[in-house]
PDB file of N, CA and C in Angstrom:
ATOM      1  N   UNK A   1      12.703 -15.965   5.324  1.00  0.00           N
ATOM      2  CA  UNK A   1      11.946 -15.346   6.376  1.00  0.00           C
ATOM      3  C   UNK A   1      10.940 -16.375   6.876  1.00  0.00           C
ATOM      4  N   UNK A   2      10.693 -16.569   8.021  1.00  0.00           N
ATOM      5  CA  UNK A   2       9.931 -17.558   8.447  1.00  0.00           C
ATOM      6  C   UNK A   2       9.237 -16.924   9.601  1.00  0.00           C
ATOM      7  N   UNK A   3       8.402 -16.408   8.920  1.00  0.00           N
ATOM      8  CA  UNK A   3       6.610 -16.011   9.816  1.00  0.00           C
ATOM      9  C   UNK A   3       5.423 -17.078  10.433  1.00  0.00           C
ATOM     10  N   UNK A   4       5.249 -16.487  11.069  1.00  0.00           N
ATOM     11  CA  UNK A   4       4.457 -17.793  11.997  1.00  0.00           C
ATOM     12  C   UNK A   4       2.733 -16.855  12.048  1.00  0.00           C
ATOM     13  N   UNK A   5       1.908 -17.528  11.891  1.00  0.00           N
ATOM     14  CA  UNK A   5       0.698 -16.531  11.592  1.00  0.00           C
ATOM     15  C   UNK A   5       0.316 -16.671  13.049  1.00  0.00           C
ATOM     16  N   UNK A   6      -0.319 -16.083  13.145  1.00  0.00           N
ATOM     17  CA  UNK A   6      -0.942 -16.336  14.814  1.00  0.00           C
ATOM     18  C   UNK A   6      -2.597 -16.389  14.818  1.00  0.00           C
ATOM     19  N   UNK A   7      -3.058 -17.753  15.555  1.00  0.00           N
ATOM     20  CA  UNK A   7      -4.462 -17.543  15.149  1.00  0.00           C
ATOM     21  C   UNK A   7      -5.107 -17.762  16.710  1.00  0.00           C
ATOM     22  N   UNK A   8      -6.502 -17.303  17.132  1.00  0.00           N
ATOM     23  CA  UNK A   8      -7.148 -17.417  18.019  1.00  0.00           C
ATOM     24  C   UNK A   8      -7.817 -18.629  18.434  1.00  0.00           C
ATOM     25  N   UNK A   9      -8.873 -19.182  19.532  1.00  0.00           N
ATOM     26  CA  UNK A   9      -8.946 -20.434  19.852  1.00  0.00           C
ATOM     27  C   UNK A   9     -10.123 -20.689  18.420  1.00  0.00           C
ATOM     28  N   UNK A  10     -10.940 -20.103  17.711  1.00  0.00           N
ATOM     29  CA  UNK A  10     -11.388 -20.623  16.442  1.00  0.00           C
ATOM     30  C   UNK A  10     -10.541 -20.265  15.282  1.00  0.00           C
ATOM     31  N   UNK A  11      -9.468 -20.450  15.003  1.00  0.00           N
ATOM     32  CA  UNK A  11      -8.695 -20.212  13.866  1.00  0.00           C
ATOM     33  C   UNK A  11      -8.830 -18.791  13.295  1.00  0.00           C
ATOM     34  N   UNK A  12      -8.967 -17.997  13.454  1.00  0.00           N
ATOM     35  CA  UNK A  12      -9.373 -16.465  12.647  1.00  0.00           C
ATOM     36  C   UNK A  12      -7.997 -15.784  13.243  1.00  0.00           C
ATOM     37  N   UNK A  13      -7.015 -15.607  11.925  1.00  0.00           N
ATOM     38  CA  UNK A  13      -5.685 -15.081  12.422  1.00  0.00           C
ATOM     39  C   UNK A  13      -5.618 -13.672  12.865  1.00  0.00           C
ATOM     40  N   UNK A  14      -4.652 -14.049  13.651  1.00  0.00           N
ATOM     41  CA  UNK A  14      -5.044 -12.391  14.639  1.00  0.00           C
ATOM     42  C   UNK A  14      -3.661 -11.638  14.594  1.00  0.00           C
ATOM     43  N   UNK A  15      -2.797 -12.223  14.670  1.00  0.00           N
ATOM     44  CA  UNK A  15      -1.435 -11.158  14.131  1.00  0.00           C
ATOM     45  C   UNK A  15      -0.563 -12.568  13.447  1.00  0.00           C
ATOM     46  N   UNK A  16       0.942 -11.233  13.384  1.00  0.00           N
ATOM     47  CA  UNK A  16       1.570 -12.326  12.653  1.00  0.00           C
ATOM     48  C   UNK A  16       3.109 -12.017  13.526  1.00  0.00           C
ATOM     49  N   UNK A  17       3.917 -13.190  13.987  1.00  0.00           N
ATOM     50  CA  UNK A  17       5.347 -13.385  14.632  1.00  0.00           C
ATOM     51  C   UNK A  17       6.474 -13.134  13.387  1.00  0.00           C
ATOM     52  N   UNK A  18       6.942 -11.870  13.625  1.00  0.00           N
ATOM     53  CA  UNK A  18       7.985 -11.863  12.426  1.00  0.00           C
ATOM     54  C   UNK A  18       9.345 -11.879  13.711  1.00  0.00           C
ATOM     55  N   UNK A  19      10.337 -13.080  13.058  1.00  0.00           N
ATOM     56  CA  UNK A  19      11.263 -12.900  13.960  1.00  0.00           C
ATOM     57  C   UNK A  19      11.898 -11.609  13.828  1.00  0.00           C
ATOM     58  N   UNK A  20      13.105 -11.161  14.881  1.00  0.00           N
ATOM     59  CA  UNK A  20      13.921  -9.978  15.287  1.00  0.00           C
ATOM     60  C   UNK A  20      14.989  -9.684  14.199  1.00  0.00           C
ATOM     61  N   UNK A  21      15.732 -11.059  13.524  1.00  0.00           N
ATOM     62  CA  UNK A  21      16.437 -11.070  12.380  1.00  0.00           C
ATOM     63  C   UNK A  21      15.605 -10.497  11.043  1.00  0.00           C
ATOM     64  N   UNK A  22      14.463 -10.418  10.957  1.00  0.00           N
ATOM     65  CA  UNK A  22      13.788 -10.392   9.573  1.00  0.00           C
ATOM     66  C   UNK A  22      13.373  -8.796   9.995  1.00  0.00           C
ATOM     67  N   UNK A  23      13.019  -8.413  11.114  1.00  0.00           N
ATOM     68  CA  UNK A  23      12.010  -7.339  11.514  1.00  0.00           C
ATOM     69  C   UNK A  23      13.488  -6.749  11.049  1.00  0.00           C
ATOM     70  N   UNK A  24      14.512  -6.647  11.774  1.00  0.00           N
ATOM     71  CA  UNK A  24      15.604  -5.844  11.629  1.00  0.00           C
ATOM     72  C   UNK A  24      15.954  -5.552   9.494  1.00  0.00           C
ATOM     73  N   UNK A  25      15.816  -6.304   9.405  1.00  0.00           N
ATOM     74  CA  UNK A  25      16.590  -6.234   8.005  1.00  0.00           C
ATOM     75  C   UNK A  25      15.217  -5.168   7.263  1.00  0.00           C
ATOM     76  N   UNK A  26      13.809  -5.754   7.165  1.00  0.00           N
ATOM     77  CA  UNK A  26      12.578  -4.883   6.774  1.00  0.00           C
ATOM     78  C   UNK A  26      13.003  -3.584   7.347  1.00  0.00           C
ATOM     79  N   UNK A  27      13.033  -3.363   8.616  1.00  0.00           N
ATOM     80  CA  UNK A  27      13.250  -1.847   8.682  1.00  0.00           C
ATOM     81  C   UNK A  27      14.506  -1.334   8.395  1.00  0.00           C
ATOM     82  N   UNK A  28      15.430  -1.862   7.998  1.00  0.00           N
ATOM     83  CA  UNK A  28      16.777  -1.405   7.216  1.00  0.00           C
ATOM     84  C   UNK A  28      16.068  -1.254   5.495  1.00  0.00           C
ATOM     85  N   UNK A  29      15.538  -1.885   5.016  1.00  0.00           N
ATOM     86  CA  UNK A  29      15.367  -1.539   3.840  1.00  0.00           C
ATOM     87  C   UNK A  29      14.150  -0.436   3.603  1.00  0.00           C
ATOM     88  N   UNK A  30      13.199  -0.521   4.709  1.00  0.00           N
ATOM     89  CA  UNK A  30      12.111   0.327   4.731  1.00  0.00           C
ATOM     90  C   UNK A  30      12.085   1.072   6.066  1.00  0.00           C
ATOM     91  N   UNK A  31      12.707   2.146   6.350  1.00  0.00           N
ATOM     92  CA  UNK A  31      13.339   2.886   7.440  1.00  0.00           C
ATOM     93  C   UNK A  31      12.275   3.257   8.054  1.00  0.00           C
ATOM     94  N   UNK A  32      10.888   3.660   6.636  1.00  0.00           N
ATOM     95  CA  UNK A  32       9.623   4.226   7.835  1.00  0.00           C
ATOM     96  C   UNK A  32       8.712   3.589   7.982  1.00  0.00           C
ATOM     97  N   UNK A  33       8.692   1.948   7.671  1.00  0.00           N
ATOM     98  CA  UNK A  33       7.699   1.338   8.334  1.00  0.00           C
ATOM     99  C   UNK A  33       6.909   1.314   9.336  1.00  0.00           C
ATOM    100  N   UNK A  34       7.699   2.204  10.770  1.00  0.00           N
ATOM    101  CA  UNK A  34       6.927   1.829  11.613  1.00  0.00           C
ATOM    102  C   UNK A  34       6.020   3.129  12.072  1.00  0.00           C
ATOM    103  N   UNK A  35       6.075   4.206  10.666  1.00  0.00           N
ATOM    104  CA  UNK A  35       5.168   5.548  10.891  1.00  0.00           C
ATOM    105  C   UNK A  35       3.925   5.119   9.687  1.00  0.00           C
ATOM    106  N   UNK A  36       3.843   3.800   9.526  1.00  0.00           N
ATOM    107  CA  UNK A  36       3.115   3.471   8.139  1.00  0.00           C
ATOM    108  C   UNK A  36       1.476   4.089   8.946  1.00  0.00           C
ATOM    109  N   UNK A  37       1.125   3.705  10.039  1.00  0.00           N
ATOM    110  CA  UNK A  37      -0.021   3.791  11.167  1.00  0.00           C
ATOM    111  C   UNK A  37      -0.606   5.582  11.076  1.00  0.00           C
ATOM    112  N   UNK A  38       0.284   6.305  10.621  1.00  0.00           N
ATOM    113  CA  UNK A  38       0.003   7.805  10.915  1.00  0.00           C
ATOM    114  C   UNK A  38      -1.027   8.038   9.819  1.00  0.00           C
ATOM    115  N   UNK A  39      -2.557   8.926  10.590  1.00  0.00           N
ATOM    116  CA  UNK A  39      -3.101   9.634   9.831  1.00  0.00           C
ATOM    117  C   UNK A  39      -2.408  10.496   8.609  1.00  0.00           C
ATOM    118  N   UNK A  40      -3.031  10.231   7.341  1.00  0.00           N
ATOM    119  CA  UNK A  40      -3.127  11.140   6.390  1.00  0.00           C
ATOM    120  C   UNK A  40      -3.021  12.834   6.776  1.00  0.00           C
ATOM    121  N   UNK A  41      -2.473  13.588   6.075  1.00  0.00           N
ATOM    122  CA  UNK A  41      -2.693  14.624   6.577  1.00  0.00           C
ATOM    123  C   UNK A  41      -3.807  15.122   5.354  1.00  0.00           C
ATOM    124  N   UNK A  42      -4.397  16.365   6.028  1.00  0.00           N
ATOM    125  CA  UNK A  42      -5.851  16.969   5.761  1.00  0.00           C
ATOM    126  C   UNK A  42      -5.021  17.298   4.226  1.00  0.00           C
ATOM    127  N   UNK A  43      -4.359  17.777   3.540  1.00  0.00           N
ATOM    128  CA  UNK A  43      -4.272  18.218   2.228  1.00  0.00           C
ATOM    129  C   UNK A  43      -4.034  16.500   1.310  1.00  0.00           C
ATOM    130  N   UNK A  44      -3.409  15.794   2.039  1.00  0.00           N
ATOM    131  CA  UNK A  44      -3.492  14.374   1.169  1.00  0.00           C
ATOM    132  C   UNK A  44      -5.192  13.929   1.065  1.00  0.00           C
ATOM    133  N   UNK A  45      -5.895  13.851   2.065  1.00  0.00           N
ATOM    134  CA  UNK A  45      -7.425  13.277   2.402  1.00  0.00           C
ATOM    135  C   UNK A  45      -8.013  13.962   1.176  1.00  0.00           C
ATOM    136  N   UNK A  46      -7.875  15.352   0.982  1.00  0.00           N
ATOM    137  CA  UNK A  46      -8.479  16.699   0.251  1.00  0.00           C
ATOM    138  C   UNK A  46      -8.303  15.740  -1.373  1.00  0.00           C
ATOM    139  N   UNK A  47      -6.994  16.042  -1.384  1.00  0.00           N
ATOM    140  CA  UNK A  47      -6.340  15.461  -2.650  1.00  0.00           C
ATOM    141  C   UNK A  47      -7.194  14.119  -3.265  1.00  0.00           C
ATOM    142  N   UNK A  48      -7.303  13.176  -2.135  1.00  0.00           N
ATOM    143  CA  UNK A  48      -7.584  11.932  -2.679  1.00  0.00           C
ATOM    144  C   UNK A  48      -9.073  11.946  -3.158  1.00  0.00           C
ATOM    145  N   UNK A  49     -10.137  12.855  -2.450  1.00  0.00           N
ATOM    146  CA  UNK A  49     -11.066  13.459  -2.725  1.00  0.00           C
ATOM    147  C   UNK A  49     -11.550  13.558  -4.041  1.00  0.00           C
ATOM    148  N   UNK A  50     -10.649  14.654  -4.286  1.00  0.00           N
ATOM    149  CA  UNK A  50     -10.889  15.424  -5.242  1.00  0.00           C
ATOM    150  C   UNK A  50     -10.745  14.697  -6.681  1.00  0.00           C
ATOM    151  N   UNK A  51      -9.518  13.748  -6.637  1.00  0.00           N
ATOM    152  CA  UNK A  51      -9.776  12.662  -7.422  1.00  0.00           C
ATOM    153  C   UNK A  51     -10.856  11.709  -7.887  1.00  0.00           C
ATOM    154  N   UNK A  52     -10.832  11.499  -6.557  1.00  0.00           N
ATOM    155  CA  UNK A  52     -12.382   9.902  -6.726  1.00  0.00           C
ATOM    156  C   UNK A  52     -13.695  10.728  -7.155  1.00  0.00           C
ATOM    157  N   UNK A  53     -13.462  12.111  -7.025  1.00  0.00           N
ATOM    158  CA  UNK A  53     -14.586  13.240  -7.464  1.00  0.00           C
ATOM    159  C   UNK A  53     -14.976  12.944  -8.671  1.00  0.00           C
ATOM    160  N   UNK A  54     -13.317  13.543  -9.388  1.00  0.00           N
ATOM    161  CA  UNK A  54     -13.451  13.383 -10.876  1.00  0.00           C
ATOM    162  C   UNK A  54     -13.664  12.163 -11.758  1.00  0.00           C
ATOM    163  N   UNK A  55     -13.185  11.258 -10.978  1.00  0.00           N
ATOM    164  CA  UNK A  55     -13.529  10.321 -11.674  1.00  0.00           C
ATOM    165  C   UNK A  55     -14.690   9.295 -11.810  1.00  0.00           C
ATOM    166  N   UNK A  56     -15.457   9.956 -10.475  1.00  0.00           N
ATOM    167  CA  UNK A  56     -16.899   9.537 -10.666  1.00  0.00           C
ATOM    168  C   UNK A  56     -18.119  10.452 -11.625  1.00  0.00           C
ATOM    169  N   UNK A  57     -17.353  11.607 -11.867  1.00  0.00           N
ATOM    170  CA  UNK A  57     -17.795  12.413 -12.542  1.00  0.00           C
ATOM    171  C   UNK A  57     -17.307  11.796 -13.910  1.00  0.00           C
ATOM    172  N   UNK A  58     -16.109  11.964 -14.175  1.00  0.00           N
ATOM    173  CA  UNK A  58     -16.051  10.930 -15.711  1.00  0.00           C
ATOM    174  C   UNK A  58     -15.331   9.733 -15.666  1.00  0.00           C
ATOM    175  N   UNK A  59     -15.641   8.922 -15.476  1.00  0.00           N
ATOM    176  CA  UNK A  59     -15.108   7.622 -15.341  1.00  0.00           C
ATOM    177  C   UNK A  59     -13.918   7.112 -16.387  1.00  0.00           C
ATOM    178  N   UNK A  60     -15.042   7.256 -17.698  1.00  0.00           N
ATOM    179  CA  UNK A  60     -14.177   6.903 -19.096  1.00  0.00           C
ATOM    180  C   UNK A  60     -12.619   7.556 -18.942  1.00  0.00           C
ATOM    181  N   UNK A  61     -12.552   8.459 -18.304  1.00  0.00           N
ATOM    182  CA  UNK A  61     -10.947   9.284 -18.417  1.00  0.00           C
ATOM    183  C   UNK A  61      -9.685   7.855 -17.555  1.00  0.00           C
ATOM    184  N   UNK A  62     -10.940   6.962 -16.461  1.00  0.00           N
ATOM    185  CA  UNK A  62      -9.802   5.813 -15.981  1.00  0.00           C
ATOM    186  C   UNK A  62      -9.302   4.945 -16.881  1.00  0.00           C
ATOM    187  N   UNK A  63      -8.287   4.866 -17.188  1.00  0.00           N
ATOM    188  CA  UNK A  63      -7.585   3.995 -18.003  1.00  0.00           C
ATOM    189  C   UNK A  63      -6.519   2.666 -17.069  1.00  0.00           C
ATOM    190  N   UNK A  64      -6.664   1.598 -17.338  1.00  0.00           N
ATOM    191  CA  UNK A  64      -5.927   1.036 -16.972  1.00  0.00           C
ATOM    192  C   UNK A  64      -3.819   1.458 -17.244  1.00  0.00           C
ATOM    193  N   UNK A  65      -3.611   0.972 -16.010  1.00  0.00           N
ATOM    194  CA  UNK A  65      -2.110   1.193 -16.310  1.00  0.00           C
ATOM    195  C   UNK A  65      -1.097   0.598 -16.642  1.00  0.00           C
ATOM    196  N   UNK A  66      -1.798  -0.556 -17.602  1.00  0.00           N
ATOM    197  CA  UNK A  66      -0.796  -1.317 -18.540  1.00  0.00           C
ATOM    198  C   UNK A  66      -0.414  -0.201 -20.077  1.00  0.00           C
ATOM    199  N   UNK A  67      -1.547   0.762 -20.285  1.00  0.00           N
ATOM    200  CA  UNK A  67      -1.374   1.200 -21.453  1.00  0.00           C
ATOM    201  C   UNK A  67      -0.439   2.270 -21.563  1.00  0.00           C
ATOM    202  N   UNK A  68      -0.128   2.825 -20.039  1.00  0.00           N
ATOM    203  CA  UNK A  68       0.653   4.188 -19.788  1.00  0.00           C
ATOM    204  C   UNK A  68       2.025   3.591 -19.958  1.00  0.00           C
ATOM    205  N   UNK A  69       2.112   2.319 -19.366  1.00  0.00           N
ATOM    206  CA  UNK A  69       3.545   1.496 -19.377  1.00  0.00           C
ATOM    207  C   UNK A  69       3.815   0.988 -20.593  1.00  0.00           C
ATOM    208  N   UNK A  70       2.948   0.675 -21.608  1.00  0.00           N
ATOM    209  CA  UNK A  70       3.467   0.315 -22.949  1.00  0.00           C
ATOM    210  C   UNK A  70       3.631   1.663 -23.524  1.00  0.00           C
ATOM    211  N   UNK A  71       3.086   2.837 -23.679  1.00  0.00           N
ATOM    212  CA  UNK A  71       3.364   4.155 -23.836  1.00  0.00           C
ATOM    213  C   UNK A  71       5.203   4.735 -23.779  1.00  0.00           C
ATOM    214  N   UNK A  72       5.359   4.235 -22.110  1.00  0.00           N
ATOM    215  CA  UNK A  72       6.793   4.811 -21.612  1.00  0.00           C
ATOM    216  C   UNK A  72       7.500   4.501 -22.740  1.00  0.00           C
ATOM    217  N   UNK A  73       7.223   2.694 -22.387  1.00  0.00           N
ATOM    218  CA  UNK A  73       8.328   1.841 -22.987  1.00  0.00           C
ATOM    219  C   UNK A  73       8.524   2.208 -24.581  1.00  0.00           C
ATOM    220  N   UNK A  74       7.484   2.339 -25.558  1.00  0.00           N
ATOM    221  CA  UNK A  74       7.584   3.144 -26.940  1.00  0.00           C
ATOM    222  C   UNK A  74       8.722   3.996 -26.992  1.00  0.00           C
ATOM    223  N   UNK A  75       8.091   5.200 -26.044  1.00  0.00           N
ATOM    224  CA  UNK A  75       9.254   6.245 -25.854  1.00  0.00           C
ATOM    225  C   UNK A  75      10.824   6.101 -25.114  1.00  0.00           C
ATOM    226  N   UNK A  76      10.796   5.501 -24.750  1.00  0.00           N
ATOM    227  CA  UNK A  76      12.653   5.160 -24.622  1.00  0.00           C
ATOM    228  C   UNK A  76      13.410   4.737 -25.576  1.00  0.00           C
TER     229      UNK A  76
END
């Protein structure tokens, strides 16, 4: 894949040139890329909420997620 960054007249990149061959194949493998842009809907926003709630309320309950994955792997 050969991307070309695109930068403004002081260098600060401002988009990026993905050729038509590469764009095509990304949206064959990822069909809804191009709805990635759509608002959240109000019960996901709620959801995510309600999380960062709890866990500012108890923190200690965050566990990193290397330990859940050595967990799985035990159990198989």
């Amino acid at each position: 894949m050969k991307l070309q960054v695109l930068q403004d007249n002081f260098g600060n990149q401002t988009g990026v040139y993905v050729p038509m061959e590469d764009w095509t194949l990304i949206k064959n493998n990822y069909p809804d890329i191009e709805n990635l842009e759509q608002d959240l809907l109000q019960w996901e926003k709620d959801l995510i909420d309600s999380r960062l709630e709890a866990i500012a309320i108890n923190p200690e309950r965050l566990k990193p997620i290397e330990g859940l994955l050595e967990e799985l792997k035990r159990k198989i």
